[in-house]
PDB file of N, CA and C in Angstrom:
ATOM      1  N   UNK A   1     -28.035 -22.258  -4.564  1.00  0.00           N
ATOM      2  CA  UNK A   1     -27.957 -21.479  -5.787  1.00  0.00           C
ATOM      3  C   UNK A   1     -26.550 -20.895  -5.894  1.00  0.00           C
ATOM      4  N   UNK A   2     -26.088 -20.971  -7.396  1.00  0.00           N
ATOM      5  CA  UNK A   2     -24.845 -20.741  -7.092  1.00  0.00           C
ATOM      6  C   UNK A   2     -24.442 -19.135  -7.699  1.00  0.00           C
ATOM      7  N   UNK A   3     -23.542 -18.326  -7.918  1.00  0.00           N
ATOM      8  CA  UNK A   3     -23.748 -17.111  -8.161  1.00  0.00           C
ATOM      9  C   UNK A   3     -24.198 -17.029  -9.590  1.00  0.00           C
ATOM     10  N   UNK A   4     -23.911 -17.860 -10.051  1.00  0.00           N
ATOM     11  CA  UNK A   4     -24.132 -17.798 -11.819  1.00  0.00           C
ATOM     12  C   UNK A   4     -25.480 -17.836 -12.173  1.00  0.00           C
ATOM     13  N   UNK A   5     -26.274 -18.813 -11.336  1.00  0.00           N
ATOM     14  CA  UNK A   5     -27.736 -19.277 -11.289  1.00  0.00           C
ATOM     15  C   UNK A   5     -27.936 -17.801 -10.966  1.00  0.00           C
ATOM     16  N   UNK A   6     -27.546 -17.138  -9.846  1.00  0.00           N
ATOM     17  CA  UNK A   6     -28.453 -15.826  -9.326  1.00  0.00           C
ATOM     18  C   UNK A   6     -28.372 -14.634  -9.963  1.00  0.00           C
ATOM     19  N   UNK A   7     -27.105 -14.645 -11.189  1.00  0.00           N
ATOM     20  CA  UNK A   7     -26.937 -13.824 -12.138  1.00  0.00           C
ATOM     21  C   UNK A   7     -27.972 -14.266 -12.940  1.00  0.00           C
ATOM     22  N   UNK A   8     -28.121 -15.101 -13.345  1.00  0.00           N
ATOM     23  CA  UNK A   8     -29.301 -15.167 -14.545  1.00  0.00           C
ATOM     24  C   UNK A   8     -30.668 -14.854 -14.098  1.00  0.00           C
ATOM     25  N   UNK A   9     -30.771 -15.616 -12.816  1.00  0.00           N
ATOM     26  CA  UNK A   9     -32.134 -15.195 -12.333  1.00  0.00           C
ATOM     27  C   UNK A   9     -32.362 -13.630 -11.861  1.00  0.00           C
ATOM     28  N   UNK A  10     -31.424 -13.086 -11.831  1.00  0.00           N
ATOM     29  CA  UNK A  10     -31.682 -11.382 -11.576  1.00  0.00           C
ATOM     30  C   UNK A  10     -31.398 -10.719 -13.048  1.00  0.00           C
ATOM     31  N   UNK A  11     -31.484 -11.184 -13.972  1.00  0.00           N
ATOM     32  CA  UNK A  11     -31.275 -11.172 -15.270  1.00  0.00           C
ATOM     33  C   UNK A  11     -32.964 -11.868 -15.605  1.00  0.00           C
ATOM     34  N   UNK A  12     -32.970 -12.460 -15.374  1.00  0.00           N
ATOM     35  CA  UNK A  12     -35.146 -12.835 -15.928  1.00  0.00           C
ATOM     36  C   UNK A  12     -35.760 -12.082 -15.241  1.00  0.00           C
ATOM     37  N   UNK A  13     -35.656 -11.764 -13.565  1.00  0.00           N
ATOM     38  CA  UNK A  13     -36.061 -10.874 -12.935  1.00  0.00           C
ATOM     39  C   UNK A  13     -36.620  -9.466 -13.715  1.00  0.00           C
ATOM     40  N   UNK A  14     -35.002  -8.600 -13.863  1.00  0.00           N
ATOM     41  CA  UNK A  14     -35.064  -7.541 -14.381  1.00  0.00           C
ATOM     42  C   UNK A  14     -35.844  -7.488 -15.965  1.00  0.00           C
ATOM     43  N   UNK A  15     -35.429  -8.535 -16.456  1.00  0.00           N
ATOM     44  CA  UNK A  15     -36.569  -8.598 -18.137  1.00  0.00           C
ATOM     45  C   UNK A  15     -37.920  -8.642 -17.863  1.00  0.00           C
ATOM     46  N   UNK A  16     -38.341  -9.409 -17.183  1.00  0.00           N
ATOM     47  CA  UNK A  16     -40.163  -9.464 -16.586  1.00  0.00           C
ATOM     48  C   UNK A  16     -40.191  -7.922 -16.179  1.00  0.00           C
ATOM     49  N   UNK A  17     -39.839  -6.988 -15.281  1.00  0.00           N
ATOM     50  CA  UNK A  17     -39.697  -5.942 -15.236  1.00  0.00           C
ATOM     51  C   UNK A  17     -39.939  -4.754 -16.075  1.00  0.00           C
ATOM     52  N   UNK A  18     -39.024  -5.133 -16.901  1.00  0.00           N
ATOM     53  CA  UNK A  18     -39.119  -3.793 -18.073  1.00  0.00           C
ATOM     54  C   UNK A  18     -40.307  -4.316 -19.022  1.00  0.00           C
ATOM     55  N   UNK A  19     -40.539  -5.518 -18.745  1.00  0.00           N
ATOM     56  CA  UNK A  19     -41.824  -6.102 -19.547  1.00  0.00           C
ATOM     57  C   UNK A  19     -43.243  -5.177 -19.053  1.00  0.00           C
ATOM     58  N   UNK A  20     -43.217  -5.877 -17.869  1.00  0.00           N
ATOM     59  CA  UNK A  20     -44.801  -5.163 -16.877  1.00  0.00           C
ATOM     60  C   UNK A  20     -44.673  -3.751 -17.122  1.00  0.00           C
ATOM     61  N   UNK A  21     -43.382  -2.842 -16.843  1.00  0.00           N
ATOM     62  CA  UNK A  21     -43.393  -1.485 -16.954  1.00  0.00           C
ATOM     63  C   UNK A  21     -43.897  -0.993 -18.373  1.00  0.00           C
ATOM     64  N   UNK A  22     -43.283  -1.457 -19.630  1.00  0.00           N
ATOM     65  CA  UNK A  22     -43.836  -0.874 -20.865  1.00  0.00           C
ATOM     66  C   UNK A  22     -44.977  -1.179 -20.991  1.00  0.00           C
ATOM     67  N   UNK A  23     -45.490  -2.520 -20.891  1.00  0.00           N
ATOM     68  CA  UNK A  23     -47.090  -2.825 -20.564  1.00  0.00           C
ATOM     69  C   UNK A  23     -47.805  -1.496 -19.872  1.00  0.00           C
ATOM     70  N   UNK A  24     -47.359  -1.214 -18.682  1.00  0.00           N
ATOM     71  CA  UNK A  24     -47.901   0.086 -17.690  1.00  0.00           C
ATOM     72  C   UNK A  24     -47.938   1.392 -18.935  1.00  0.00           C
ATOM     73  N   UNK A  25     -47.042   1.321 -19.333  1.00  0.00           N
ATOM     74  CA  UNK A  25     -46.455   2.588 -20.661  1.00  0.00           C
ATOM     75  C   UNK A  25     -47.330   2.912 -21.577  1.00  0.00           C
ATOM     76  N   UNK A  26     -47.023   1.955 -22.105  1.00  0.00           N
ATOM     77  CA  UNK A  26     -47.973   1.920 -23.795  1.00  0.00           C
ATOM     78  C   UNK A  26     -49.613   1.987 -23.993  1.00  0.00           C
ATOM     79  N   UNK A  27     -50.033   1.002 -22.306  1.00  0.00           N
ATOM     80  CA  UNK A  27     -51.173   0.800 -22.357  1.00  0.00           C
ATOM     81  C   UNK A  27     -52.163   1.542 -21.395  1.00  0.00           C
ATOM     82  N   UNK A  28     -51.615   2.445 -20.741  1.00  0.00           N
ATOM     83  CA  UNK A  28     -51.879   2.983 -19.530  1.00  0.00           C
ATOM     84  C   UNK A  28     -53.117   3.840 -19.894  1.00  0.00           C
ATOM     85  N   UNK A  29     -53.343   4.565 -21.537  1.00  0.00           N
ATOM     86  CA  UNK A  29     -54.531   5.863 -21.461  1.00  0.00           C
ATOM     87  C   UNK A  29     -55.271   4.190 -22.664  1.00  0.00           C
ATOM     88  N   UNK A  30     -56.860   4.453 -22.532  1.00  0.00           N
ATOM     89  CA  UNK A  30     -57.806   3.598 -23.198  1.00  0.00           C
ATOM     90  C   UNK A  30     -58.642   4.503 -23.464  1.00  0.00           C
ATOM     91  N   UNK A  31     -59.338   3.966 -24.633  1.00  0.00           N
ATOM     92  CA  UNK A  31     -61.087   4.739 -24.880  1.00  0.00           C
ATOM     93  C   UNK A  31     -61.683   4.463 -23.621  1.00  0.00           C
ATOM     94  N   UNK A  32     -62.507   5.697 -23.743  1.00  0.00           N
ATOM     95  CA  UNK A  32     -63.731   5.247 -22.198  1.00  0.00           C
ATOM     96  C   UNK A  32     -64.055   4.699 -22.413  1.00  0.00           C
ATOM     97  N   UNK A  33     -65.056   3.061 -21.605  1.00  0.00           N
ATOM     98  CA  UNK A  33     -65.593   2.337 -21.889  1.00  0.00           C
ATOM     99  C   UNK A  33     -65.448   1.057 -22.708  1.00  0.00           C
ATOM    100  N   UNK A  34     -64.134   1.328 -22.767  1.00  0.00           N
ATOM    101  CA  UNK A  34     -62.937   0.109 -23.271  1.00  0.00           C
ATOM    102  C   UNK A  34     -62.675  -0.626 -21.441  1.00  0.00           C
ATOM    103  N   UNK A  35     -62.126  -2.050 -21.971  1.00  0.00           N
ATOM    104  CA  UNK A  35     -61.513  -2.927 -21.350  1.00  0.00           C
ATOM    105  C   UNK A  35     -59.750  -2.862 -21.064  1.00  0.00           C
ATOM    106  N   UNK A  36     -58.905  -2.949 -20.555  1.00  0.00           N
ATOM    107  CA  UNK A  36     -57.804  -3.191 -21.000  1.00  0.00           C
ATOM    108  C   UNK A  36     -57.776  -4.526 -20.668  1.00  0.00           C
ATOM    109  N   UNK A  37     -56.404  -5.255 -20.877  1.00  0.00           N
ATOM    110  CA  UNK A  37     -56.094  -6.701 -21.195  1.00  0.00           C
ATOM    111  C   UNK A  37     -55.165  -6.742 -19.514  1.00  0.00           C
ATOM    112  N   UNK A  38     -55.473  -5.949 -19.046  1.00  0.00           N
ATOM    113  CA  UNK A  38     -54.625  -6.461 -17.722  1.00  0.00           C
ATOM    114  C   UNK A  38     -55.511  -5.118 -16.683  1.00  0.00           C
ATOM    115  N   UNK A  39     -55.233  -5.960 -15.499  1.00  0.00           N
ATOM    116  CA  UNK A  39     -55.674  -5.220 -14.290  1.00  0.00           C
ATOM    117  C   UNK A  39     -54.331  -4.142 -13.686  1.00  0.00           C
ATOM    118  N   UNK A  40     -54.708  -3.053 -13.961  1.00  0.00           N
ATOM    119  CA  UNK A  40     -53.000  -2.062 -13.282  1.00  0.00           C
ATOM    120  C   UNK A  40     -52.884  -2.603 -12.258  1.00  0.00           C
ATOM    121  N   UNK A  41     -53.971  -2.502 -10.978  1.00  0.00           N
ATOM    122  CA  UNK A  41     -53.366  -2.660  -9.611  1.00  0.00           C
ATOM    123  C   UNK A  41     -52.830  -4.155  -9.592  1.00  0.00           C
ATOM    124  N   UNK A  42     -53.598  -5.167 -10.130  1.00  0.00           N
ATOM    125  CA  UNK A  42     -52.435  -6.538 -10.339  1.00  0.00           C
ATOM    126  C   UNK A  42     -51.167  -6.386 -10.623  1.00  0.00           C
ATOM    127  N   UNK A  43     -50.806  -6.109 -12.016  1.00  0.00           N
ATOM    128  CA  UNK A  43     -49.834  -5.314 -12.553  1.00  0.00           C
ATOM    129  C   UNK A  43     -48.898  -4.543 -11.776  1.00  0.00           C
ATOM    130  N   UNK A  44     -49.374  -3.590 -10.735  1.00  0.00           N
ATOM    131  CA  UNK A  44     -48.474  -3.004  -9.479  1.00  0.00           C
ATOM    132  C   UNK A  44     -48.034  -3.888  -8.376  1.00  0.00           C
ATOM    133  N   UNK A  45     -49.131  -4.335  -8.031  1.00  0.00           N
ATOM    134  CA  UNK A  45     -48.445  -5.612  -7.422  1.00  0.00           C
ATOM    135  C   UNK A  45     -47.707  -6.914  -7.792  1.00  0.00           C
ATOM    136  N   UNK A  46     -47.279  -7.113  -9.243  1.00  0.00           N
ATOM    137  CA  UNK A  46     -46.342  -7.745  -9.321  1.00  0.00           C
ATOM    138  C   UNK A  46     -45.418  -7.381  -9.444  1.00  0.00           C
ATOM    139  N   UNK A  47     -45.258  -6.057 -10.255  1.00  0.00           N
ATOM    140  CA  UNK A  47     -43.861  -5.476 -10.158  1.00  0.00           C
ATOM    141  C   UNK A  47     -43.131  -4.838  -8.685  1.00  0.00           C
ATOM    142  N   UNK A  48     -44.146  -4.830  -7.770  1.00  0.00           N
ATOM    143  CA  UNK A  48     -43.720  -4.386  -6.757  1.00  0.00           C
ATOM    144  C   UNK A  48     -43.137  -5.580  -5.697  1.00  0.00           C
ATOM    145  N   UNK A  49     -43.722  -6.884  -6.453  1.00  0.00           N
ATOM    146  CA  UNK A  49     -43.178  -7.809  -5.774  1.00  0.00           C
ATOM    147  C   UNK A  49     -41.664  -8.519  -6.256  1.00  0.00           C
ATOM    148  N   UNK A  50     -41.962  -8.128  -7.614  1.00  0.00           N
ATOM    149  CA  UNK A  50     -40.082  -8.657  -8.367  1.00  0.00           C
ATOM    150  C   UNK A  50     -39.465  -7.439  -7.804  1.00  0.00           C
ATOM    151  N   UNK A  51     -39.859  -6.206  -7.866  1.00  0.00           N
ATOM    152  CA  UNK A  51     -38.986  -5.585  -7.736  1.00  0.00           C
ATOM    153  C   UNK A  51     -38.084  -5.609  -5.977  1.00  0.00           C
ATOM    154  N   UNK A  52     -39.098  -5.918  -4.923  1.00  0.00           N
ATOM    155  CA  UNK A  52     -38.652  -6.403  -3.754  1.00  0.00           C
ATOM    156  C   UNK A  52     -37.805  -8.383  -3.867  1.00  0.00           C
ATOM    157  N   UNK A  53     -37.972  -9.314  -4.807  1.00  0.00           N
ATOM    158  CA  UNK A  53     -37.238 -10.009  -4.812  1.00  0.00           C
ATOM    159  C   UNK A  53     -35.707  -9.967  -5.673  1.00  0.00           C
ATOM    160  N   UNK A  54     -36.218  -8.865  -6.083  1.00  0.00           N
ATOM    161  CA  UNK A  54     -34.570  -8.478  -7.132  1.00  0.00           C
ATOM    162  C   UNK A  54     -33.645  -8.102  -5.786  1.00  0.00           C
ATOM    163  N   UNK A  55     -34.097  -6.982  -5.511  1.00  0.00           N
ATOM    164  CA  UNK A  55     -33.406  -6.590  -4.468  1.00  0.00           C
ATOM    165  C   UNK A  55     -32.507  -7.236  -3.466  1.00  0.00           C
ATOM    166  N   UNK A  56     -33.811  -8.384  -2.892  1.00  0.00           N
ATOM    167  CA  UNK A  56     -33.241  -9.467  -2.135  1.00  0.00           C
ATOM    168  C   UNK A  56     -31.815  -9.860  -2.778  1.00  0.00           C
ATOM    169  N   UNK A  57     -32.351 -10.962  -4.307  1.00  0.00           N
ATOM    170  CA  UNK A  57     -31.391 -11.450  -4.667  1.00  0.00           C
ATOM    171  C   UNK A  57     -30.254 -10.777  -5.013  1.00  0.00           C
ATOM    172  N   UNK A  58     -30.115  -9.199  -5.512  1.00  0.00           N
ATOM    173  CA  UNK A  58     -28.486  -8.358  -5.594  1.00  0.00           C
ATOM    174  C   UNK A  58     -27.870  -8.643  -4.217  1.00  0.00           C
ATOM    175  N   UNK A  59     -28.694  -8.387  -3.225  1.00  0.00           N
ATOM    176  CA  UNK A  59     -27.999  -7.978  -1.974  1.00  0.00           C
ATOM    177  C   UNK A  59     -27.414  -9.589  -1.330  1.00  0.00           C
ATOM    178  N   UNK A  60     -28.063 -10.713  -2.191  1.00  0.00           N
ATOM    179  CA  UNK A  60     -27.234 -12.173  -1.556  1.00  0.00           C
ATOM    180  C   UNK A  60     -25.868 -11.994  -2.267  1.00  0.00           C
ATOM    181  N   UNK A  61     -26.600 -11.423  -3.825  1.00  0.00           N
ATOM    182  CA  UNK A  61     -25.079 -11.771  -5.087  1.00  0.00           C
ATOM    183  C   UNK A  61     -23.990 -11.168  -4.179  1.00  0.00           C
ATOM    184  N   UNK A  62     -24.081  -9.163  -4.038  1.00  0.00           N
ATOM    185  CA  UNK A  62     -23.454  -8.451  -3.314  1.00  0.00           C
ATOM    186  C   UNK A  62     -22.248  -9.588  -2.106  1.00  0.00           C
ATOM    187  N   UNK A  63     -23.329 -10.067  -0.899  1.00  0.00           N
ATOM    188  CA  UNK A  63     -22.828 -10.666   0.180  1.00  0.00           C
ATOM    189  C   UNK A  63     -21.757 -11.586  -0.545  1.00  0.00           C
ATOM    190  N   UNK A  64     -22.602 -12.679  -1.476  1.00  0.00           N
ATOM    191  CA  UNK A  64     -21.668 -13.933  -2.283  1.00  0.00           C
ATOM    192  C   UNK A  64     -20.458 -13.815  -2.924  1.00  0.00           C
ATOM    193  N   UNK A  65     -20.478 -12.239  -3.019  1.00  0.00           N
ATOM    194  CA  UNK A  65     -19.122 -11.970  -4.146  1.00  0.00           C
ATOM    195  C   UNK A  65     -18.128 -11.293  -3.642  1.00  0.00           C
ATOM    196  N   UNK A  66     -18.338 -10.864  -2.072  1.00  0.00           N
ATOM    197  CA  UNK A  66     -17.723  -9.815  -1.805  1.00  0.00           C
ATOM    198  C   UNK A  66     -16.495 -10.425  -0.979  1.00  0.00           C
ATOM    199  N   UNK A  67     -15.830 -11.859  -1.344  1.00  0.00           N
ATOM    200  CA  UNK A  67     -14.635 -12.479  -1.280  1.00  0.00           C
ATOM    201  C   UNK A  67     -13.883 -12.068  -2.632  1.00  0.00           C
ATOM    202  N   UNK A  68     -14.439 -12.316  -3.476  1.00  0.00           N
ATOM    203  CA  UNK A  68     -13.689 -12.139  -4.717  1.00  0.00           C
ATOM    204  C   UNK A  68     -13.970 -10.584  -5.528  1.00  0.00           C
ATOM    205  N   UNK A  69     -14.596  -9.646  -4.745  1.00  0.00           N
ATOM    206  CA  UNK A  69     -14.988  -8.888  -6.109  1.00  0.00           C
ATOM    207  C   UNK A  69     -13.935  -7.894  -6.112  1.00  0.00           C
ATOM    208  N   UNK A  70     -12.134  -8.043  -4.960  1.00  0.00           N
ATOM    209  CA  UNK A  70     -11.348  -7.225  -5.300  1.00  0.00           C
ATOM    210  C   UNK A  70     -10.540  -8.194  -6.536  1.00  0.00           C
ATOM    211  N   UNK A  71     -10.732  -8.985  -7.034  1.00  0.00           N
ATOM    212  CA  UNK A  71     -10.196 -10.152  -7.800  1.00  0.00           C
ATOM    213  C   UNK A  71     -10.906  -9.672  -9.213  1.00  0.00           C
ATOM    214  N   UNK A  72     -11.614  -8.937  -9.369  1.00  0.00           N
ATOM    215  CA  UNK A  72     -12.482  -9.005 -10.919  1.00  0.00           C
ATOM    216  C   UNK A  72     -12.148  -7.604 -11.159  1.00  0.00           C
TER     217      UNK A  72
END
């Protein structure tokens, strides 16, 4: 993967993100005895899982760039 690929992909990363979170937001209070359209604790566990592969991937970009990033 090259840094450009891992810029974009920490760029879809972070959009799925703010996606699941406003989902969490908007939809979080229901009528009693209503359904919602998603399971929270699913929902926590995916964002808790992008949010541990974002991480990953800054900290490769970080490593990948840190030849050139007195150059930018």
């Amino acid at each position: 993967m090259t840094i450009e690929q891992a810029l974009k992909e920490k760029n879809k990363i972070g959009a799925k993100l703010l996606k699941h979170w406003g989902k969490l937001k908007s939809d979080n209070s229901i009528i009693e005895g209503s359904n919602r359209s998603y399971d929270p604790l699913i929902l926590l566990k995916e964002i808790d899982e992008m949010s541990q592969n974002l991480i990953e991937l800054k900290t490769k970009i970080h490593i990948a760039s840190s030849t050139i990033r007195s150059k930018i």
